[in-house]
Every structure is written in C-alpha cells, then in structure tokens.
C-alpha atoms as a PDB file:
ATOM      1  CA  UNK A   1     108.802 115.156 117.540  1.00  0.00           C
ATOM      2  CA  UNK A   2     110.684 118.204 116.842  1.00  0.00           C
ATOM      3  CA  UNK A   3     109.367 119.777 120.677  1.00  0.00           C
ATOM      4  CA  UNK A   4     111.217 116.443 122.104  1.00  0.00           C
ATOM      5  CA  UNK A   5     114.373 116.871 120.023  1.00  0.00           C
ATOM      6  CA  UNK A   6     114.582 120.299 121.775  1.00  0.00           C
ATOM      7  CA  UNK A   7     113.580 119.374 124.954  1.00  0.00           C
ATOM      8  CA  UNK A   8     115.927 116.293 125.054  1.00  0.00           C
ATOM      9  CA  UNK A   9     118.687 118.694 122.502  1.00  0.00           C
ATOM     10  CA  UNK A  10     121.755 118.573 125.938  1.00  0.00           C
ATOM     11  CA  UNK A  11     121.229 114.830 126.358  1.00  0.00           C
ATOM     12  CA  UNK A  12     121.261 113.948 123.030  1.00  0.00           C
ATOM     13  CA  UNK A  13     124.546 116.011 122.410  1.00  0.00           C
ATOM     14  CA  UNK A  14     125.826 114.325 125.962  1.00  0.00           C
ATOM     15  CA  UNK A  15     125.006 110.947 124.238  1.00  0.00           C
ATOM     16  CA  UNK A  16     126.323 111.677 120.469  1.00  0.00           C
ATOM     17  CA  UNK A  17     129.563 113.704 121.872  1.00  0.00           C
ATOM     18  CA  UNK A  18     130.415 111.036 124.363  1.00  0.00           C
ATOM     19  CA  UNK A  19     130.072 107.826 122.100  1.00  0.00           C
ATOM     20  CA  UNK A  20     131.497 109.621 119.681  1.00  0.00           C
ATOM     21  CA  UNK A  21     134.800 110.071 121.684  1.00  0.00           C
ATOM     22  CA  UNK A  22     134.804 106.339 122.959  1.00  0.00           C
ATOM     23  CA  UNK A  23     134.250 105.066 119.620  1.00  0.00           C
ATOM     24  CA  UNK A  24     136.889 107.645 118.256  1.00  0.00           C
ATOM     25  CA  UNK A  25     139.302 106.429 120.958  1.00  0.00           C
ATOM     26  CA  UNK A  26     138.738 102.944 121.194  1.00  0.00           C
ATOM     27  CA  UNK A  27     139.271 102.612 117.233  1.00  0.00           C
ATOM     28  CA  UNK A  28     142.653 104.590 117.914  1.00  0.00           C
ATOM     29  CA  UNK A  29     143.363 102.104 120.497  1.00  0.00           C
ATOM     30  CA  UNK A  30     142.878  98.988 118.533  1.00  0.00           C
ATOM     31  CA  UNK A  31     144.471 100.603 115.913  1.00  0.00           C
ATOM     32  CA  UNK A  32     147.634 100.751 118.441  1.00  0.00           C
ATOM     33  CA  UNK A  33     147.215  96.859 119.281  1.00  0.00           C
ATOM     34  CA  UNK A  34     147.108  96.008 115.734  1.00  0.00           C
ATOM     35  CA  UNK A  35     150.542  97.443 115.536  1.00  0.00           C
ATOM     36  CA  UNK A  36     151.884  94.548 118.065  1.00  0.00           C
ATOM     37  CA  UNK A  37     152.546  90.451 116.655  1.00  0.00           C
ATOM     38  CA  UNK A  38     150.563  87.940 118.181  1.00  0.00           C
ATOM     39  CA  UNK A  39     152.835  87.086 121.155  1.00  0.00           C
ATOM     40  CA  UNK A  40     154.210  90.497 121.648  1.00  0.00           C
ATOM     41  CA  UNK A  41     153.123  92.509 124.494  1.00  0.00           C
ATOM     42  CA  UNK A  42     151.951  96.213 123.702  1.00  0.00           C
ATOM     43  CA  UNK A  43     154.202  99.003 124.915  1.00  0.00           C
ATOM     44  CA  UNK A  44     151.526 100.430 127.227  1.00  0.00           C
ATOM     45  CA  UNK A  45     151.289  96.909 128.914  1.00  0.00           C
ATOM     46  CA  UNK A  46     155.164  96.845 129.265  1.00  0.00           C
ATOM     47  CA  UNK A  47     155.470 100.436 131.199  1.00  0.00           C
ATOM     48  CA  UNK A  48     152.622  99.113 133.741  1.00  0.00           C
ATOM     49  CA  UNK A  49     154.262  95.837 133.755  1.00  0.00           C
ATOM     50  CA  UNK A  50     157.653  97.681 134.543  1.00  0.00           C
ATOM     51  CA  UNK A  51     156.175 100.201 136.705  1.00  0.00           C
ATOM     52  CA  UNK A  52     154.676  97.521 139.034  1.00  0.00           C
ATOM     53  CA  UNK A  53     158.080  95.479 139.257  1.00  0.00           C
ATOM     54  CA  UNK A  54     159.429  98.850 140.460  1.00  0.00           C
ATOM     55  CA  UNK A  55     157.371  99.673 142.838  1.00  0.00           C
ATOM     56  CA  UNK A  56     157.223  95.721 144.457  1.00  0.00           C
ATOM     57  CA  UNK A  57     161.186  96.227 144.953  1.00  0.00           C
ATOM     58  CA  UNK A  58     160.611  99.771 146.394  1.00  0.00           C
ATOM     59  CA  UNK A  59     158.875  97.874 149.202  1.00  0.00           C
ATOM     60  CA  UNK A  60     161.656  94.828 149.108  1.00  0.00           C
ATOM     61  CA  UNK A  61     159.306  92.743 148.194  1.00  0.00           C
ATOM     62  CA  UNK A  62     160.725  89.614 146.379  1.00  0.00           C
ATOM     63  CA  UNK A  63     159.650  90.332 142.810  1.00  0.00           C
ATOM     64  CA  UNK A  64     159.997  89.687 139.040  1.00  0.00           C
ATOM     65  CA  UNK A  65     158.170  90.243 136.143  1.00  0.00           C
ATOM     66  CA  UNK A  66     159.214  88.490 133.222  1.00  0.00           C
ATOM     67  CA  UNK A  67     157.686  88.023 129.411  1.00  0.00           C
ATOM     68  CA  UNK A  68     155.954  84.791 128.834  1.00  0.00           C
ATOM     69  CA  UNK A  69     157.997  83.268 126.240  1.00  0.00           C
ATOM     70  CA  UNK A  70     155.129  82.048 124.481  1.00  0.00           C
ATOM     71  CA  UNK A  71     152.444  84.508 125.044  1.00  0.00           C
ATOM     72  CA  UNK A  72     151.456  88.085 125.439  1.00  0.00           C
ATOM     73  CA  UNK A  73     151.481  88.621 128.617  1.00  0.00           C
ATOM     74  CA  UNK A  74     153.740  89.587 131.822  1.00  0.00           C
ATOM     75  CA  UNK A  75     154.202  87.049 134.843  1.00  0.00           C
ATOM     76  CA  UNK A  76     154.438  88.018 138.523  1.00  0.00           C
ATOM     77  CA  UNK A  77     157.119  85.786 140.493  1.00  0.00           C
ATOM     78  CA  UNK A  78     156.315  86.738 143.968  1.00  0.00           C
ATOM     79  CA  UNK A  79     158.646  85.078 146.710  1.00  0.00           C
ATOM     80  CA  UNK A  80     159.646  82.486 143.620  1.00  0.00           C
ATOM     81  CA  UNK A  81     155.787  81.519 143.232  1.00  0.00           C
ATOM     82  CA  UNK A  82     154.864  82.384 139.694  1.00  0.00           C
ATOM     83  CA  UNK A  83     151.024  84.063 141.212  1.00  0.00           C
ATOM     84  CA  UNK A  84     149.360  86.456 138.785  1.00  0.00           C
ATOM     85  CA  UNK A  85     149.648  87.667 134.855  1.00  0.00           C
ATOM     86  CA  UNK A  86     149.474  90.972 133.686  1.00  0.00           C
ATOM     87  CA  UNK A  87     147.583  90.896 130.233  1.00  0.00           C
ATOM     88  CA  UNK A  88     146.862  93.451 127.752  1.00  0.00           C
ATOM     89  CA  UNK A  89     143.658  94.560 129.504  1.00  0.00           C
ATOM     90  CA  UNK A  90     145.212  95.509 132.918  1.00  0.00           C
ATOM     91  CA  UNK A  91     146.688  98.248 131.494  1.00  0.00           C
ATOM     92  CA  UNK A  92     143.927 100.545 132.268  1.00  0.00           C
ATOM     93  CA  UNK A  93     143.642 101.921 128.703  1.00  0.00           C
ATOM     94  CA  UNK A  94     139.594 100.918 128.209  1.00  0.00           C
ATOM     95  CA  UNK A  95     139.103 102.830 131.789  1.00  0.00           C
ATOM     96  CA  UNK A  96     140.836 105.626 130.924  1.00  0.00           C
ATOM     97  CA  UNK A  97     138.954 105.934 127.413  1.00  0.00           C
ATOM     98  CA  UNK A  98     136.048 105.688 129.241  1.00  0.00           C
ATOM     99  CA  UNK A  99     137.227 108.217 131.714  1.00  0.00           C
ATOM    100  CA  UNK A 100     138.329 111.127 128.741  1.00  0.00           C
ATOM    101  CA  UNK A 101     135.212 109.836 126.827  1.00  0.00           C
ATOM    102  CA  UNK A 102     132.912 111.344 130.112  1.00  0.00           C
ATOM    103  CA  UNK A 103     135.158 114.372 130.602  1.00  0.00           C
ATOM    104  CA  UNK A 104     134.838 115.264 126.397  1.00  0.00           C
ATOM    105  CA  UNK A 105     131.194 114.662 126.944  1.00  0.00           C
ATOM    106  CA  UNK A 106     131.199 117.403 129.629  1.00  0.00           C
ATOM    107  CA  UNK A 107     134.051 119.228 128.243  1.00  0.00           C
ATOM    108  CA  UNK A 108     134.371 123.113 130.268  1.00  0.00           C
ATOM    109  CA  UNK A 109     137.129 125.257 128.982  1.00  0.00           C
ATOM    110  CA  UNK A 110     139.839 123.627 126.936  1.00  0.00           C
ATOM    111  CA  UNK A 111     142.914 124.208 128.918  1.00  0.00           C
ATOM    112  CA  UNK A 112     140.883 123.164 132.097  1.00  0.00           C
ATOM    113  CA  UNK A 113     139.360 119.825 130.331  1.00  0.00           C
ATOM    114  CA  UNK A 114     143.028 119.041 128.763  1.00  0.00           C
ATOM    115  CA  UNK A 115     144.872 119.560 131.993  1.00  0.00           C
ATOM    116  CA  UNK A 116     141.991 117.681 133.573  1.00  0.00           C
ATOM    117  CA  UNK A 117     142.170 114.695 131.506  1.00  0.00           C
ATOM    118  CA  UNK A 118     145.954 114.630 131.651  1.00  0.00           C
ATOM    119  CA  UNK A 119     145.818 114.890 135.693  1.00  0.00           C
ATOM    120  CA  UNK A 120     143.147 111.766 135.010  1.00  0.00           C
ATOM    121  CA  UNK A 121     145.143 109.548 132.997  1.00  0.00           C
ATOM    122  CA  UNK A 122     148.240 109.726 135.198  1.00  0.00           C
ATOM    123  CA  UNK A 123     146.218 109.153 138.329  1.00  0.00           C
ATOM    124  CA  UNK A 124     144.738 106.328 137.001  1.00  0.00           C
ATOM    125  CA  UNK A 125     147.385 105.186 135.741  1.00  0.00           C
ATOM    126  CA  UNK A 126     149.525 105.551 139.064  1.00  0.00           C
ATOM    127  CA  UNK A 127     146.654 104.250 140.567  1.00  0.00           C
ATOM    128  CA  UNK A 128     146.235 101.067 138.210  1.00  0.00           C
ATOM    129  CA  UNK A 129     149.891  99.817 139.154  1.00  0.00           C
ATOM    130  CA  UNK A 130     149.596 100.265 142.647  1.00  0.00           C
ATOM    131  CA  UNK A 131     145.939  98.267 142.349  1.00  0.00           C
ATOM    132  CA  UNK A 132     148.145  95.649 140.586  1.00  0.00           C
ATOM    133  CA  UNK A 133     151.077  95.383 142.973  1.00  0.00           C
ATOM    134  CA  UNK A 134     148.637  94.881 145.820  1.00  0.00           C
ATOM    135  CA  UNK A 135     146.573  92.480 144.063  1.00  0.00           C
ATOM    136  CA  UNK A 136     149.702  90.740 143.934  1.00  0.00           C
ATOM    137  CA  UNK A 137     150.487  90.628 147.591  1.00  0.00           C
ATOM    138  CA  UNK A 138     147.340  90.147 148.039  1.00  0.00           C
ATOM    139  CA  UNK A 139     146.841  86.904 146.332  1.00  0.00           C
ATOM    140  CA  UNK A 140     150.244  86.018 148.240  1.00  0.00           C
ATOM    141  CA  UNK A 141     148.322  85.736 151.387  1.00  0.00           C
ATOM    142  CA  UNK A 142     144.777  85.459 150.517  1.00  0.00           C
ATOM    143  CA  UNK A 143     144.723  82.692 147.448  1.00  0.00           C
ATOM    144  CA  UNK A 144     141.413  81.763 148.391  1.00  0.00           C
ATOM    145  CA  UNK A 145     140.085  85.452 147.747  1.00  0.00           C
ATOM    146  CA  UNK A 146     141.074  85.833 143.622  1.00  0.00           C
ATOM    147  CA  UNK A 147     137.919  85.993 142.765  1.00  0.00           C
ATOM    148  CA  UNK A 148     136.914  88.680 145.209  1.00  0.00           C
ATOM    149  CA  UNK A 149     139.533  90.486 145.324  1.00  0.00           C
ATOM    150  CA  UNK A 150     140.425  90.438 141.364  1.00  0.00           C
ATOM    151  CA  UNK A 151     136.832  90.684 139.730  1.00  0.00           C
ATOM    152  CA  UNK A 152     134.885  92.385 143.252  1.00  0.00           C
ATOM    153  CA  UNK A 153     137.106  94.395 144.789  1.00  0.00           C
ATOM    154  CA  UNK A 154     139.869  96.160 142.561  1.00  0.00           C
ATOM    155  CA  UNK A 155     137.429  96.886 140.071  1.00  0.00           C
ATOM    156  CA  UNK A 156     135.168  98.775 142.466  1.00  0.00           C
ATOM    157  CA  UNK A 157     138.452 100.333 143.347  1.00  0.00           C
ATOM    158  CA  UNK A 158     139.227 101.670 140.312  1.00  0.00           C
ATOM    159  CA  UNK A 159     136.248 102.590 138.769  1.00  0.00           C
ATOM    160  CA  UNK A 160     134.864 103.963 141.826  1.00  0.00           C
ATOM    161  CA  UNK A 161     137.943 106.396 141.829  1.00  0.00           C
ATOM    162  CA  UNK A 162     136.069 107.316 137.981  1.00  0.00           C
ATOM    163  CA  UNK A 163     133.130 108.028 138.897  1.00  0.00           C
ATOM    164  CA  UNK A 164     134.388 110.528 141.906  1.00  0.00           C
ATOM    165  CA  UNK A 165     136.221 112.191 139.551  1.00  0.00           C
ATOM    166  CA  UNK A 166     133.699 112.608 137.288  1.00  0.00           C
ATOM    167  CA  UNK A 167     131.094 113.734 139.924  1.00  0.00           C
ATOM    168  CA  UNK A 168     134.273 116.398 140.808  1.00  0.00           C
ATOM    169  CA  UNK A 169     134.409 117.275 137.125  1.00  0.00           C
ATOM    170  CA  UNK A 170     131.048 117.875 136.467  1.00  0.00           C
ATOM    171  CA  UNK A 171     130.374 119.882 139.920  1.00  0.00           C
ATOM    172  CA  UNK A 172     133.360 121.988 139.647  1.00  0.00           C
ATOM    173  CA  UNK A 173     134.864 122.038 136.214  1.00  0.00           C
ATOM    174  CA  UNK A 174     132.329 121.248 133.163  1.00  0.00           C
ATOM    175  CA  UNK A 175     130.027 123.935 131.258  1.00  0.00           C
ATOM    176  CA  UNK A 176     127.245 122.625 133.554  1.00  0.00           C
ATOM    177  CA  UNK A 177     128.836 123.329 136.489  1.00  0.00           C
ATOM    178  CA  UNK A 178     127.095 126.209 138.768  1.00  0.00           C
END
C-alpha cells in the first residue's frame, strides 16, 4: 500500500489540494449568498447584471434590465420584449471557483499563480457578460434555439475558454511545467 501512496503521492496532492480549494471557496461563496434576503439579488449578480445593460446600450441596442419585484433575479427587456433572466448562477462565480480551484491545484510561483488567477477571473468575467448580452440578442432572433444556444452552446463557450487556460497554465506557468 505504502509503494502506491508514493507512486500515486502528486495525484493524490493534485486531488486533496484542489478539492480542498473548491470546497474552501465554495463554502466562502455560500457563505456570501447567505448574507442576501430571499428576494434580494447578490451584489456579484447586480455588477454582471449592470455590466451587461452597459454593454447592450454601447451597441444601441434597445435594452433594460430591471429587478424582479418579487424575485431574485434580473430581467432583460430587449426591444420592449421581456426575453431572458439573469439569476444568481449566471454570474460565473461556480466557474471561476472551479477555474482558481485548478490553478491552486497546479499552483507555480505565487506572484505568477496570483496574477494568473486575477487575469482569470476578470476574463471570465468580461467574458461571462458578453456571453450573456449575446445570448440575449440571440434569443431575439433565434427563439426557437434557447435550448441550444443557452444549455449547448454558451456553456461550451465558456468552459471551453477554462479548460484552454488551464492547458496554458499548466504548459507554461505551473511547477509541472517543462
């Protein structure tokens, strides 16, 4: 047993480091939620619900996002058609814990992995809204395509843009790199 704890000793400490860090971060998270009433939208939510009603108008497109009075949740008024919500989990958060969870797991130097994670998190953020404000347009035109386009197609998106960071990480960046 011992020769296979040694053999297997980087995967294991892959494994323990990395669901340590998700479970660490995902507890923070929640943590962060719990902070919010039951029909009050998080803050994180609110800046990507924002962010995308900024960048609609940037492109005069005829846009609002308002509050659900009686929910917790953002609706998207595109050319006066109420067409999408933006809920708690299209902020991007359990991505980008997933995301810093890899990156801890494969951590290089510290300064490199910080500013790595930090140029992470903002790119997937920026990259979340835009995702969002084209979904929007999207659905515009395409109403027949939701369920391609919102549970197919923008998540391959997205987490495709994870995993080529992470193969970039871990090729040019991590302690295993060559």
């Amino acid at each position: 047993m011992k020769k296979y704890l040694i053999q297997f000793k980087p995967f294991l400490i892959f494994i323990g480091t990395f669901f340590a860090a998700y479970i660490v971060l995902t507890l923070a998270y929640k943590f962060y939620l719990n902070c919010f009433e039951a029909n009050e939208v998080d803050g994180i939510t609110t800046a990507v619900s924002r962010n995308v009603e900024q960048l609609m108008h940037i492109f005069n497109y005829d846009t609002k996002v308002q509050k659900s009075q009686s929910n917790a949740w953002f609706n998207i008024i595109f050319n006066q058609k109420p067409l999408a919500r933006i809920i708690e989990g299209c902020n991007a958060v359990s991505v980008i814990i997933l995301f810093i969870s890899f990156i801890i797991a494969f951590s290089g130097k510290f300064k490199t992995t910080l500013l790595f994670i930090l140029f992470g998190i903002c790119s997937v953020y920026a990259l979340n809204v835009v995702r969002i404000a084209l979904l929007t347009v999207l659905l515009f035109h395409f109403p027949e395509q939701r369920h391609f386009l919102h549970g197919v197609f923008f998540p391959l998106v997205i987490y495709g843009y994870i995993f080529i960071l992470w193969i970039f990480w871990v090729n040019k960046f991590s302690k295993y790199a060559k």
